[in-house]
C-alpha atoms as a PDB file:
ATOM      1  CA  UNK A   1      -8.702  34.441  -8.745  1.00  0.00           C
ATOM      2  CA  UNK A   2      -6.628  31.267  -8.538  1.00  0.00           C
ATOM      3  CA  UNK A   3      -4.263  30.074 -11.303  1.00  0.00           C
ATOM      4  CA  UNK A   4      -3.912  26.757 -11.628  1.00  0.00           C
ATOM      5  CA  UNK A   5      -1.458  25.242 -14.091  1.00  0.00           C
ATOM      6  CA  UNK A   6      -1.099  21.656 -15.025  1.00  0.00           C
ATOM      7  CA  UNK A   7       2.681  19.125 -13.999  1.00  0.00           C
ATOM      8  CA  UNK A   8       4.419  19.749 -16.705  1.00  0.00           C
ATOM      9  CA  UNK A   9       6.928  17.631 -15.329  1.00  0.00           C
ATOM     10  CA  UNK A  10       5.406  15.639 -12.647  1.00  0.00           C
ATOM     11  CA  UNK A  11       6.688  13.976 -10.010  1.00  0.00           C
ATOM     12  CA  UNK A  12       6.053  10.566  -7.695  1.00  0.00           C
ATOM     13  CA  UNK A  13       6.306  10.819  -4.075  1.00  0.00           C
ATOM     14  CA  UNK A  14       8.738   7.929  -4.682  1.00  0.00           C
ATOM     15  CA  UNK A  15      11.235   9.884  -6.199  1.00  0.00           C
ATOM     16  CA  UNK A  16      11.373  12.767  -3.520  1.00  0.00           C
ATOM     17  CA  UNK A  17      14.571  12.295  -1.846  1.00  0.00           C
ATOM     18  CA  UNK A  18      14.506   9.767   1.186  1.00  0.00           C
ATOM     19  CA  UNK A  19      15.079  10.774   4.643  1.00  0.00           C
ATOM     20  CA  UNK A  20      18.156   9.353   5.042  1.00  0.00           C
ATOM     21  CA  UNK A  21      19.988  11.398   2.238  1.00  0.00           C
ATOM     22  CA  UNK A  22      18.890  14.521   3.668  1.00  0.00           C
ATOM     23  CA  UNK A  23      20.105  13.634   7.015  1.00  0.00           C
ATOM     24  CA  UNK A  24      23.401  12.297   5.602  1.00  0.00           C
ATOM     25  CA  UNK A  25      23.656  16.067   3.952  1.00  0.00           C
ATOM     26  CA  UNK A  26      23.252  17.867   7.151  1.00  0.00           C
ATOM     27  CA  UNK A  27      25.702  15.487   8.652  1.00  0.00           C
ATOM     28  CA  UNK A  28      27.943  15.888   6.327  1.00  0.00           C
ATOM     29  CA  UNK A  29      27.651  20.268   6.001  1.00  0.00           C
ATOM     30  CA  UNK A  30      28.470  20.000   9.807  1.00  0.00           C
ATOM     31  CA  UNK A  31      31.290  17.778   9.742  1.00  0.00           C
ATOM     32  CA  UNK A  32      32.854  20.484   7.394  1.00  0.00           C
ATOM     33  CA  UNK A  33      32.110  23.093   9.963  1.00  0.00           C
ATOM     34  CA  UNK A  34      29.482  26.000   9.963  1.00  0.00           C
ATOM     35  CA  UNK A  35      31.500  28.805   8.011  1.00  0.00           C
ATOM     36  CA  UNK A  36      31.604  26.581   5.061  1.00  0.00           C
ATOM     37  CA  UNK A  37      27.903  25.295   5.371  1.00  0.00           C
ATOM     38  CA  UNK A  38      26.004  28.622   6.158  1.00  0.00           C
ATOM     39  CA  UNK A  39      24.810  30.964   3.535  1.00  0.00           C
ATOM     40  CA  UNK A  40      25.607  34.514   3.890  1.00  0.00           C
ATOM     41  CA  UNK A  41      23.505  36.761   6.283  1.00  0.00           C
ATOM     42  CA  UNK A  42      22.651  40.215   5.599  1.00  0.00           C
ATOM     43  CA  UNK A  43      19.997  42.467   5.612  1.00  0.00           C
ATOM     44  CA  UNK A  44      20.437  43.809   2.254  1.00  0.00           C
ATOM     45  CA  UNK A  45      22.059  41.641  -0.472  1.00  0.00           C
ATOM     46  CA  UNK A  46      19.790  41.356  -3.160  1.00  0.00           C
ATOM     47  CA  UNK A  47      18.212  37.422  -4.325  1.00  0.00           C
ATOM     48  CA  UNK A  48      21.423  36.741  -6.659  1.00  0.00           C
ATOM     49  CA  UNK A  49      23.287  35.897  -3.956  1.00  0.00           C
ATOM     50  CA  UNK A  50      21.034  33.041  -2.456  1.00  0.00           C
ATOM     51  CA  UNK A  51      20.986  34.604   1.029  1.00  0.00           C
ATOM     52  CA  UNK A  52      18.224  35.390   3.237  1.00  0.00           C
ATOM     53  CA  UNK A  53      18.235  38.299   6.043  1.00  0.00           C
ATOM     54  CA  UNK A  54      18.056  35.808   9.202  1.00  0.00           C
ATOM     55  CA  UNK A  55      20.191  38.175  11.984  1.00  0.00           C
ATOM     56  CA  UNK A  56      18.533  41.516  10.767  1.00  0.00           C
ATOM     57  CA  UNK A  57      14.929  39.997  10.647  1.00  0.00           C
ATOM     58  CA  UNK A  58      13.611  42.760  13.086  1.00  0.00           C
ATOM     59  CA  UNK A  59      12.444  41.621  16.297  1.00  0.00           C
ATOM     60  CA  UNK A  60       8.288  41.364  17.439  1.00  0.00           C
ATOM     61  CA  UNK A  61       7.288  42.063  20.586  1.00  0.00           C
ATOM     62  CA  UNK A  62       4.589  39.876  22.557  1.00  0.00           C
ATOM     63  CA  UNK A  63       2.338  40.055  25.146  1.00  0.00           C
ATOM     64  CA  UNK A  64       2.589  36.402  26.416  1.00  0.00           C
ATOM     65  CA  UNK A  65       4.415  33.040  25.928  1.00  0.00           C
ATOM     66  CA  UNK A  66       3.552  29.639  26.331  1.00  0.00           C
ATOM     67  CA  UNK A  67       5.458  26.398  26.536  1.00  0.00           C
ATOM     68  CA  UNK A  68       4.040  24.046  25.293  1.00  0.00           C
ATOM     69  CA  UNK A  69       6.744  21.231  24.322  1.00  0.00           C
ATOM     70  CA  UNK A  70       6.527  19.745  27.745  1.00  0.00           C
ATOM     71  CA  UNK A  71       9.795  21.501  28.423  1.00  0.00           C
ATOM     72  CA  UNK A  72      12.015  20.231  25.796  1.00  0.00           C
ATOM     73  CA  UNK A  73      14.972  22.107  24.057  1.00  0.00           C
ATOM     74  CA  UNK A  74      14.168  24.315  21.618  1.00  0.00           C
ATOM     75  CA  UNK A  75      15.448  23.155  18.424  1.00  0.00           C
ATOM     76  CA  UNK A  76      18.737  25.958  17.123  1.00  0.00           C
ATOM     77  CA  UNK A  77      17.777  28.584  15.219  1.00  0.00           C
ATOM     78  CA  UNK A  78      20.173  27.906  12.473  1.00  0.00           C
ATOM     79  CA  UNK A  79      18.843  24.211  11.745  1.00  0.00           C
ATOM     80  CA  UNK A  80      14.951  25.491  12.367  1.00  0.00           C
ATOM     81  CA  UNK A  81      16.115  28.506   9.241  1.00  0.00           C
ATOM     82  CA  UNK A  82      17.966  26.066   7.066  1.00  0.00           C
ATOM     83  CA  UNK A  83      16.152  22.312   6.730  1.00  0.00           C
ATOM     84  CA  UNK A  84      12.822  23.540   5.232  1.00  0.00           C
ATOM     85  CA  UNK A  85      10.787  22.305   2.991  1.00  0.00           C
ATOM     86  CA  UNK A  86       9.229  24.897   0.769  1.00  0.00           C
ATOM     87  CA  UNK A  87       8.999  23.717  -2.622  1.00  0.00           C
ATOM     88  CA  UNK A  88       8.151  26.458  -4.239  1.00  0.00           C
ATOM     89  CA  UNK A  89      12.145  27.332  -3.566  1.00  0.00           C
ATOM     90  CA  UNK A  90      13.367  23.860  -4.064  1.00  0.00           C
ATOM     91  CA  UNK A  91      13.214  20.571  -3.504  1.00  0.00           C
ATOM     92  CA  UNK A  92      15.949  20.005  -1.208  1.00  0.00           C
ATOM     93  CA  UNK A  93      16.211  20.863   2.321  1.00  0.00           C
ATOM     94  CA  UNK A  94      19.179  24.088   1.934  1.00  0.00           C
ATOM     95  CA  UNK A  95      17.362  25.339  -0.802  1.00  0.00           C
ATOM     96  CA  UNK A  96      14.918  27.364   0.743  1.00  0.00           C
ATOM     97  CA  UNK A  97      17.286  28.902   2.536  1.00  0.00           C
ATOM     98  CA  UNK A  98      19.462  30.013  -0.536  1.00  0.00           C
ATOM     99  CA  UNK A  99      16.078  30.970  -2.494  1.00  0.00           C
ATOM    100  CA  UNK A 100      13.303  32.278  -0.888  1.00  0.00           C
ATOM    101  CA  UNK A 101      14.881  35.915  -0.141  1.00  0.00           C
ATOM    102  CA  UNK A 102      13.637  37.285  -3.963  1.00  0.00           C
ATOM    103  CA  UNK A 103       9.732  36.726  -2.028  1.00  0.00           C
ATOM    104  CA  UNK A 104       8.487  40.489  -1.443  1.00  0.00           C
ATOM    105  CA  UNK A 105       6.596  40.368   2.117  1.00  0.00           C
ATOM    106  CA  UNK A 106       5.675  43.329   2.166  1.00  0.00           C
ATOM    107  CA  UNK A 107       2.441  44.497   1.567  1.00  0.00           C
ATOM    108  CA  UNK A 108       0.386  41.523   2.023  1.00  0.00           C
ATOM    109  CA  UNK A 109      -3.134  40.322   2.957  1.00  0.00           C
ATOM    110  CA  UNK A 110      -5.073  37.445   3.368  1.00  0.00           C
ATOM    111  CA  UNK A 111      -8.588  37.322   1.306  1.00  0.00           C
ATOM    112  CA  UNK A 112     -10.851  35.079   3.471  1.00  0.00           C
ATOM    113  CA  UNK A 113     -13.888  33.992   1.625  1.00  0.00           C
ATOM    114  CA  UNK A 114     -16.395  30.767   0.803  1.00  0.00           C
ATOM    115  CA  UNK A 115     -19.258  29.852   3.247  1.00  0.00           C
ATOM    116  CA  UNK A 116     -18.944  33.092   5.536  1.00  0.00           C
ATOM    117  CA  UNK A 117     -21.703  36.339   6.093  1.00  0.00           C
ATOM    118  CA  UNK A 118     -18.798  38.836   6.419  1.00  0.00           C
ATOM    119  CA  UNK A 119     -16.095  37.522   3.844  1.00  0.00           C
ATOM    120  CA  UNK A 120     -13.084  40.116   3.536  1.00  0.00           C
ATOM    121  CA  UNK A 121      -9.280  40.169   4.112  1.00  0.00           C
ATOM    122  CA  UNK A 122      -6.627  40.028   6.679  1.00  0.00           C
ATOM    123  CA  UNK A 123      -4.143  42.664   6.797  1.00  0.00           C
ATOM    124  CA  UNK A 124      -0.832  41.371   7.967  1.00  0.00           C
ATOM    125  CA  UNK A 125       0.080  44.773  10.321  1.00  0.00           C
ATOM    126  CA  UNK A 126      -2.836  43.561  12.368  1.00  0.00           C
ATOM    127  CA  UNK A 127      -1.402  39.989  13.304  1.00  0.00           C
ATOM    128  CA  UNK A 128       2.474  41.861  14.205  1.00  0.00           C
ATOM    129  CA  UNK A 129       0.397  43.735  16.920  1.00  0.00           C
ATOM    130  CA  UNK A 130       2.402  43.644  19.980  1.00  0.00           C
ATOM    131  CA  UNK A 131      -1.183  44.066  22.055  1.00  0.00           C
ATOM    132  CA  UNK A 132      -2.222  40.605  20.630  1.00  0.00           C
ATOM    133  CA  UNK A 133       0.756  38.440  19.208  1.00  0.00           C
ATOM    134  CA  UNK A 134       2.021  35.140  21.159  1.00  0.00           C
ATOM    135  CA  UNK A 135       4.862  33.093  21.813  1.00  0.00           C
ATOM    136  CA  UNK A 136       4.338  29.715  21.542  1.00  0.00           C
ATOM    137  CA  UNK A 137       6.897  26.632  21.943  1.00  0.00           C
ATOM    138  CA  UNK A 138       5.709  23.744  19.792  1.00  0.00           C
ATOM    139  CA  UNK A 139       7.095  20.396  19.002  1.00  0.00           C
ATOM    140  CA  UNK A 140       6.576  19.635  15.263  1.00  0.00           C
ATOM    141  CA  UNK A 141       6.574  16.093  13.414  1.00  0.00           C
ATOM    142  CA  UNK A 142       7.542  15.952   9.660  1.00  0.00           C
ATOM    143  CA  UNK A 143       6.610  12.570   7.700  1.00  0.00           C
ATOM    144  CA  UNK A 144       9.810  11.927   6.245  1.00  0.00           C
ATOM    145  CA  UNK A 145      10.601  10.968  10.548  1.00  0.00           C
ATOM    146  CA  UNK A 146      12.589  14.159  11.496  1.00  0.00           C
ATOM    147  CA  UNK A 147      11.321  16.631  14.159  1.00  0.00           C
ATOM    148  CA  UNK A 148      12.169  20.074  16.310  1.00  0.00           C
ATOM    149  CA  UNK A 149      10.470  22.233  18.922  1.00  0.00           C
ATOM    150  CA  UNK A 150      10.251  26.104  18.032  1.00  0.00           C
ATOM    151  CA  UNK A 151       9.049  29.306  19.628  1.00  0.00           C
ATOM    152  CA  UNK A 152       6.582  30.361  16.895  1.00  0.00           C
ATOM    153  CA  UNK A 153       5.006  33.639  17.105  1.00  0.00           C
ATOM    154  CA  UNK A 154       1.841  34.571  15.839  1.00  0.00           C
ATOM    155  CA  UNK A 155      -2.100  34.420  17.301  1.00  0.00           C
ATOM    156  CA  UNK A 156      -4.288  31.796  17.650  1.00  0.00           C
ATOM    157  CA  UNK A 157      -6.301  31.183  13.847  1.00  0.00           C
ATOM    158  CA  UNK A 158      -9.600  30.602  15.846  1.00  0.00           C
ATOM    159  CA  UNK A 159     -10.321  34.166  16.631  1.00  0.00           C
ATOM    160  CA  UNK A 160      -9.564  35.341  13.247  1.00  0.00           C
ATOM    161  CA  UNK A 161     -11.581  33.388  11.192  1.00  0.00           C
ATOM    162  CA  UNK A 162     -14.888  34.079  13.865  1.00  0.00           C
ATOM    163  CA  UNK A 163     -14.655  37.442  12.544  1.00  0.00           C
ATOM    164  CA  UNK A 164     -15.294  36.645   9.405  1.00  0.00           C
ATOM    165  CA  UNK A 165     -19.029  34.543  10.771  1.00  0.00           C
ATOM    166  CA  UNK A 166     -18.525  31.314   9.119  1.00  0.00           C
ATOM    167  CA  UNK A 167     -22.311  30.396   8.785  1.00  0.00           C
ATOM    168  CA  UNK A 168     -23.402  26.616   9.533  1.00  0.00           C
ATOM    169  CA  UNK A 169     -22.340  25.400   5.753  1.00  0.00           C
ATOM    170  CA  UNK A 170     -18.562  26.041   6.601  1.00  0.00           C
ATOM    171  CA  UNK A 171     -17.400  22.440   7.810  1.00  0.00           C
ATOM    172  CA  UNK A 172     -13.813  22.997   6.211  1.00  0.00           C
ATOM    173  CA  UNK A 173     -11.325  25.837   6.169  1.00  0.00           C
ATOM    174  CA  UNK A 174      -9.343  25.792   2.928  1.00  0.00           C
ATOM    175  CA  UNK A 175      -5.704  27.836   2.905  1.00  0.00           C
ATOM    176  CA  UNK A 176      -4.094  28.434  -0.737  1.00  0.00           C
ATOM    177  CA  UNK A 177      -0.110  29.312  -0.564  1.00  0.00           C
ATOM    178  CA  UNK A 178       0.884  32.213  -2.667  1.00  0.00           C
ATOM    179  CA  UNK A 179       1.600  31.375  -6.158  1.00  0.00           C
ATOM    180  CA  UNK A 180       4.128  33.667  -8.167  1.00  0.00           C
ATOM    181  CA  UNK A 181       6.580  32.262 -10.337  1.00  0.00           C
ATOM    182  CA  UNK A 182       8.753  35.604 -11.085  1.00  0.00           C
ATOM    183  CA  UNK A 183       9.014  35.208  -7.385  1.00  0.00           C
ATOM    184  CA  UNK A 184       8.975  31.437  -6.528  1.00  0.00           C
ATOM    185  CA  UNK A 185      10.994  29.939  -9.956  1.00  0.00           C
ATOM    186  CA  UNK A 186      10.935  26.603  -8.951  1.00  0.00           C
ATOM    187  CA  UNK A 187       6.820  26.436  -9.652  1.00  0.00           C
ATOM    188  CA  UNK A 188       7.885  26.451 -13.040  1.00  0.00           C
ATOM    189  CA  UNK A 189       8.915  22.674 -12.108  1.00  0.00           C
ATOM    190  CA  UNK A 190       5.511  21.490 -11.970  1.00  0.00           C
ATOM    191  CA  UNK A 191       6.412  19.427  -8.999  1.00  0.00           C
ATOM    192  CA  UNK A 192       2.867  19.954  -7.118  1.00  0.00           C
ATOM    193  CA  UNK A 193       0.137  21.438  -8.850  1.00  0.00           C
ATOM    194  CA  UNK A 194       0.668  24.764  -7.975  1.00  0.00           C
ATOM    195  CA  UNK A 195      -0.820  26.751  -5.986  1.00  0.00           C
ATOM    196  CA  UNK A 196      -0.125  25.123  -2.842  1.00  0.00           C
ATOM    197  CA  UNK A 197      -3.390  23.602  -1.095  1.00  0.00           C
ATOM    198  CA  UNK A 198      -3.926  22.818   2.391  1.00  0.00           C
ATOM    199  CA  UNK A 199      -7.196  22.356   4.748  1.00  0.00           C
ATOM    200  CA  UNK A 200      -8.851  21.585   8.017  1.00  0.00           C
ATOM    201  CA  UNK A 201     -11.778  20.541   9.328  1.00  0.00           C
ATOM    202  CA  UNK A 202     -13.708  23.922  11.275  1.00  0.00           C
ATOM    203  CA  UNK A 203     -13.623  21.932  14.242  1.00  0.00           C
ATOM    204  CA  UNK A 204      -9.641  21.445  13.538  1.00  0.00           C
ATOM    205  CA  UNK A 205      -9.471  24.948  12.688  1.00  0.00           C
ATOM    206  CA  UNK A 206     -11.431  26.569  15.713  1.00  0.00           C
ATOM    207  CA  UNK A 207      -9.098  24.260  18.366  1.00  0.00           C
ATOM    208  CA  UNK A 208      -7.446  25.970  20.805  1.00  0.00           C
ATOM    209  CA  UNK A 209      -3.612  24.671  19.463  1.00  0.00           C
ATOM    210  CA  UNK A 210      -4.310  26.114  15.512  1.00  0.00           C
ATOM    211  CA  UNK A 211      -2.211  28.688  15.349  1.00  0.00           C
ATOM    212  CA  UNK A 212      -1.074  31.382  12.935  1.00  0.00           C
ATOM    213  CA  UNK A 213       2.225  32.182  12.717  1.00  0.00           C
ATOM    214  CA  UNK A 214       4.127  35.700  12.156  1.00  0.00           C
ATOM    215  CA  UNK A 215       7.442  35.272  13.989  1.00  0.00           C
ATOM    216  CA  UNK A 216       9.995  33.248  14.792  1.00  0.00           C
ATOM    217  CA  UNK A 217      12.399  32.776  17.644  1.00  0.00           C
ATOM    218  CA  UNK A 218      11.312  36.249  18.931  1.00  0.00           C
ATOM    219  CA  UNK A 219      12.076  37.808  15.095  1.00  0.00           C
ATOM    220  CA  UNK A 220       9.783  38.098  12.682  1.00  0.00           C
ATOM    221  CA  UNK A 221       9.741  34.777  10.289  1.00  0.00           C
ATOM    222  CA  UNK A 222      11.970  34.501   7.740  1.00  0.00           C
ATOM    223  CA  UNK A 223      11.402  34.374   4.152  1.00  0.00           C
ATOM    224  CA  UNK A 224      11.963  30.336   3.647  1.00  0.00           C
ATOM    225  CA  UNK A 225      10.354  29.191   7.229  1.00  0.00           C
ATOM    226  CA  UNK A 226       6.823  30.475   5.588  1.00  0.00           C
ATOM    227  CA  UNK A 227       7.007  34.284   5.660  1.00  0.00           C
ATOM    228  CA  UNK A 228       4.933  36.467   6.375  1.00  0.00           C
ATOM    229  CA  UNK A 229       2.750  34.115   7.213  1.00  0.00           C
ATOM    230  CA  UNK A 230       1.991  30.526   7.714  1.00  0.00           C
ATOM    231  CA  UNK A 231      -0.269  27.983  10.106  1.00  0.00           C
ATOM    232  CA  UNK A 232       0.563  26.265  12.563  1.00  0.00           C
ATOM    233  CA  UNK A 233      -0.714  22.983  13.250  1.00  0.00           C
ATOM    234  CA  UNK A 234       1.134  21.045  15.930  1.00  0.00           C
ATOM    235  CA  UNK A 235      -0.480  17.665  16.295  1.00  0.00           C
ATOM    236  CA  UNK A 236      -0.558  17.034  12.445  1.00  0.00           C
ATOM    237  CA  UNK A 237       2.709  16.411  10.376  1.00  0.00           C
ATOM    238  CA  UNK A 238       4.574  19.594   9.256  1.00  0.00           C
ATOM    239  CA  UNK A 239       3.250  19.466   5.370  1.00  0.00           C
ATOM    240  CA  UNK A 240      -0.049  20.684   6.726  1.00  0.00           C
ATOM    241  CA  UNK A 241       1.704  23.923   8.359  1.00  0.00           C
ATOM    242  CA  UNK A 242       1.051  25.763   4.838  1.00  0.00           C
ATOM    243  CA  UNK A 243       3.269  28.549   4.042  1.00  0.00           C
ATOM    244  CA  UNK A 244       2.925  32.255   2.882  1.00  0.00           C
ATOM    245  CA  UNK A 245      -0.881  32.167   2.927  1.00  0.00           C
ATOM    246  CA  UNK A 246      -2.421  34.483   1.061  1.00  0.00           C
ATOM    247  CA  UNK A 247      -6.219  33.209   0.860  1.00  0.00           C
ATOM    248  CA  UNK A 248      -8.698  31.137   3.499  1.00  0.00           C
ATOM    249  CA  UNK A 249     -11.781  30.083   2.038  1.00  0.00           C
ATOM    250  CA  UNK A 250     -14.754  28.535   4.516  1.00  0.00           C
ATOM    251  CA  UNK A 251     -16.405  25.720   2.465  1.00  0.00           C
ATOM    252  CA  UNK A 252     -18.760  23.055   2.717  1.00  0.00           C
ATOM    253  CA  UNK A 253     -16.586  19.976   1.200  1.00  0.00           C
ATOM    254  CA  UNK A 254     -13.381  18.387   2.404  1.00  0.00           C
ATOM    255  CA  UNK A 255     -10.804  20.731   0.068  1.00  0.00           C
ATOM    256  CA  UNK A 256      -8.395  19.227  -1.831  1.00  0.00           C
ATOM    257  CA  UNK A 257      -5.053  19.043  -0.100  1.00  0.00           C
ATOM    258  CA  UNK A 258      -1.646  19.493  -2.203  1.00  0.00           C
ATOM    259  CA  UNK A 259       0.031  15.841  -1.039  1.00  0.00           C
ATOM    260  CA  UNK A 260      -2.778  13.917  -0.749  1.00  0.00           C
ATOM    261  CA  UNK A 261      -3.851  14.775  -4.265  1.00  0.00           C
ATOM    262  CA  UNK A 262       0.133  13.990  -5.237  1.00  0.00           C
ATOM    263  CA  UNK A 263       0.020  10.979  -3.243  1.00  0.00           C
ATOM    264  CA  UNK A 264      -3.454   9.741  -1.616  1.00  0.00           C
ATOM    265  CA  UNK A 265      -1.904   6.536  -0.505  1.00  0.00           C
ATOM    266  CA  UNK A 266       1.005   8.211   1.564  1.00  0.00           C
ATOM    267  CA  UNK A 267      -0.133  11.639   2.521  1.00  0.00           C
ATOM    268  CA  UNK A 268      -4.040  11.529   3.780  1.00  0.00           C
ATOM    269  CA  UNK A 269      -6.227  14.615   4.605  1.00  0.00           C
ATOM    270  CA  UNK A 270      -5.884  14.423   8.324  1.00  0.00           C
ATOM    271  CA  UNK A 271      -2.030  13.999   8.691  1.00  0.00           C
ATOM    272  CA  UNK A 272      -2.085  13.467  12.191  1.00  0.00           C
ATOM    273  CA  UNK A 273       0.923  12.405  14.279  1.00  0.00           C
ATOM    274  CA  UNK A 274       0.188   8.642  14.601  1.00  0.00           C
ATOM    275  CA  UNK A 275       2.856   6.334  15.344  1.00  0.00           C
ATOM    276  CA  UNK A 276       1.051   3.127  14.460  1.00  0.00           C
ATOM    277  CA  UNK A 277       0.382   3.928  10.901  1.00  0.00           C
ATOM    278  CA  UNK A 278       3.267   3.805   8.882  1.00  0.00           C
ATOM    279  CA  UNK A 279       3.598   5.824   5.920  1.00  0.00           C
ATOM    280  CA  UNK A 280       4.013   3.046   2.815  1.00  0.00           C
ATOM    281  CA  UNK A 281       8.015   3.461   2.569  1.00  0.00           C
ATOM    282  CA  UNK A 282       8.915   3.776   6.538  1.00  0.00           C
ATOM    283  CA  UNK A 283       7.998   3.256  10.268  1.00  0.00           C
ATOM    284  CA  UNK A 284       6.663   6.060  11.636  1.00  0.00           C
ATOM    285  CA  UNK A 285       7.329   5.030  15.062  1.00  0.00           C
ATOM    286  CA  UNK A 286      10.672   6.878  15.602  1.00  0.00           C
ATOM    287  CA  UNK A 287      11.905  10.582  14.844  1.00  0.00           C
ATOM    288  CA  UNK A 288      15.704  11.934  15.274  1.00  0.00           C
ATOM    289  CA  UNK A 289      15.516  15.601  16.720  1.00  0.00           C
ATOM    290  CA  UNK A 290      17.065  17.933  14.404  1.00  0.00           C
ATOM    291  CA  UNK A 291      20.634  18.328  16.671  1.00  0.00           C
ATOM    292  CA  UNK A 292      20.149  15.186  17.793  1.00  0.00           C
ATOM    293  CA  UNK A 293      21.512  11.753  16.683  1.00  0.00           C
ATOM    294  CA  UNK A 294      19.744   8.806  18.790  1.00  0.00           C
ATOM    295  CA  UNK A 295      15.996   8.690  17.588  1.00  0.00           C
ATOM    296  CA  UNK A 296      13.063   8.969  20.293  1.00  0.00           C
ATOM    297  CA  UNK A 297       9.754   7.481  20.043  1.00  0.00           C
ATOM    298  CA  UNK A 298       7.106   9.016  18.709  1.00  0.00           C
ATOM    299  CA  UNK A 299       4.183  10.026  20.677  1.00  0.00           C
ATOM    300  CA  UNK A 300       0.740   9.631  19.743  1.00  0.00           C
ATOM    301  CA  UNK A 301      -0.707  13.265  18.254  1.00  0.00           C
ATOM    302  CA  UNK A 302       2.716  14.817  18.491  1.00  0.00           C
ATOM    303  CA  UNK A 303       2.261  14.868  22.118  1.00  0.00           C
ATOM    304  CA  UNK A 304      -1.020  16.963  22.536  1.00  0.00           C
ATOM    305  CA  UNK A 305      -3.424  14.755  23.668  1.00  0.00           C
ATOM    306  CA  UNK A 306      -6.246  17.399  24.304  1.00  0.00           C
ATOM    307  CA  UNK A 307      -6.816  17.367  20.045  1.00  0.00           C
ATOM    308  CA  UNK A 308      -7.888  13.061  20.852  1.00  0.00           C
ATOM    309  CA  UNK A 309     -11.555  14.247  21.490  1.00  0.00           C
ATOM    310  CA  UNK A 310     -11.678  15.390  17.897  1.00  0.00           C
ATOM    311  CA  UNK A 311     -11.120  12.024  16.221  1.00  0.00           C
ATOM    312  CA  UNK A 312     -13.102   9.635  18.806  1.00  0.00           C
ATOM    313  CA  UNK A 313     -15.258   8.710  16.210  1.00  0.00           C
ATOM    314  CA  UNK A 314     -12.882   8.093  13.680  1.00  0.00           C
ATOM    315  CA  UNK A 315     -10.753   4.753  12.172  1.00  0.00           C
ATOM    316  CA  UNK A 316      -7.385   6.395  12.489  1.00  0.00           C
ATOM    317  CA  UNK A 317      -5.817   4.190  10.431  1.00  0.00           C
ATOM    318  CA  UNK A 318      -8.250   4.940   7.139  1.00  0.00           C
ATOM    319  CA  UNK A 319      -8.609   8.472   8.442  1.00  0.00           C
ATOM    320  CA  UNK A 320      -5.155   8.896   8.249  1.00  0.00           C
END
């Protein structure tokens, strides 16, 4: 069953902290040198301490990889494990990174339900199976105009959920985050109105690029990058990419969406990557490469043209 509890203290998407102060952080934790900026890594210190086991995350094998970043440079490891956004650990972009090691990962499955003849769950020891898991190098778009490329590994989603025989009702997949507050504290916030919501449409869902992801930079994914596991949507911005998924429903109706229910003007259902409509409080033209300090110009579905077919029919700009 899913708990929903109402913003106790809720939040505009005007007061979440502008791009520009979360880049002038990161600038400013580098200028002061790595020692002093990174958190502790260990495979063993217990939540209290804010750290998160990056370097002992065990490794996953695979059975192929892809690139498919048009060759680009794969965005370090240390800025792709420490400028998250997982609110359920914070709002900030270090706080993840400090908070999400108290999340237990371990057992976990996925129920998958809704408009389906053979609902059921998803154990996660089936997706780590080095006869079927992927490498894939993405390039990844967040609204708030900051970007990075990553070798995510996982499967592809569109195989998992035909097991399940979505019947001919199913024209959305919903995905519901894990919500725990003894383990995620900052829910307690009322920030978003917990759990975490995301959803495609099936035809969204069933493309080729959907991806779920188990792994990270040949490791398996750490606790505040979405652990154990999360989607992976490429062509969309990062919010849609939902985190530590613990339920898929098939359903008839467009679900509702965490952000766009926060903030229908700024955050629509589709979220693609779409240069020409700016969000309400910036251009969405330009992105800075996390690393990087020139911005580059955006390109028009992240980059993956072969999702275009999906949307011919569609006003981009009030589809947004």
């Amino acid at each position: 069953m899913l708990i929903k509890i109402a913003h106790s203290h809720p939040i505009r998407p005007s007061e979440i902290t502008p791009e520009s102060v979360y880049h002038g952080r990161r600038r400013f934790l580098l200028q002061i040198g790595a020692a002093a900026a990174s958190v502790t890594l260990g495979g063993c210190e217990p939540p209290e301490s804010g750290a998160v086991a990056n370097t002992a995350l065990a490794s996953l094998k695979v059975t192929k990889k892809t690139e498919l970043a048009g060759g680009e440079n794969v965005t370090a490891y240390e800025d792709i494990t420490h400028y998250n956004n997982f609110y359920e650990f914070g709002t900030t972009k270090e706080a993840p990174a400090r908070n999400a090691g108290r999340l237990r990962t371990r057992p976990w499955s996925v129920v998958v339900d809704g408009e389906c003849e053979a609902p059921g769950h998803v154990d996660l020891d089936e997706l780590i199976n080095p006869q079927v898991l992927e490498e894939r190098i993405y390039r990844h778009r967040c609204v708030e105009r900051w970007s990075m490329v990553a070798p995510w590994l996982g499967v592809p989603l569109a195989p998992v959920l035909r097991r399940f025989k979505p019947t001919s009702n199913a024209k959305y997949v919903a995905f519901y985050t894990l919500f725990d507050p003894r383990q995620m504290p900052e829910t307690g916030r009322g920030v978003l109105n917990w759990p975490y919501r995301e959803g495609l449409r099936i035809d969204e869902a069933m493309h080729p690029l959907a991806f779920l992801s188990v792994g990270l930079y040949g490791r398996v994914l750490p606790n505040q990058n979405g652990a154990p596991l999360r989607l992976t949507v490429p062509w969309k911005y990062g919010f849609k990419s939902i985190k530590s998924i613990v339920q898929i429903t098939f359903t008839q109706w467009q679900p509702e969406t965490s952000w766009n229910q926060l903030g229908p003007q700024e955050y629509g259902f589709y979220s693609n990557v779409n240069p020409a409509v700016d969000h309400p409080r910036w251009s969405q033209a330009r992105e800075r490469r996390l690393g990087e300090l020139v911005m580059r110009k955006t390109l028009m579905f992240n980059g993956y043209p072969e999702v275009a077919s999906l949307y011919s029919a569609m006003d981009l700009s009030t589809f947004f």
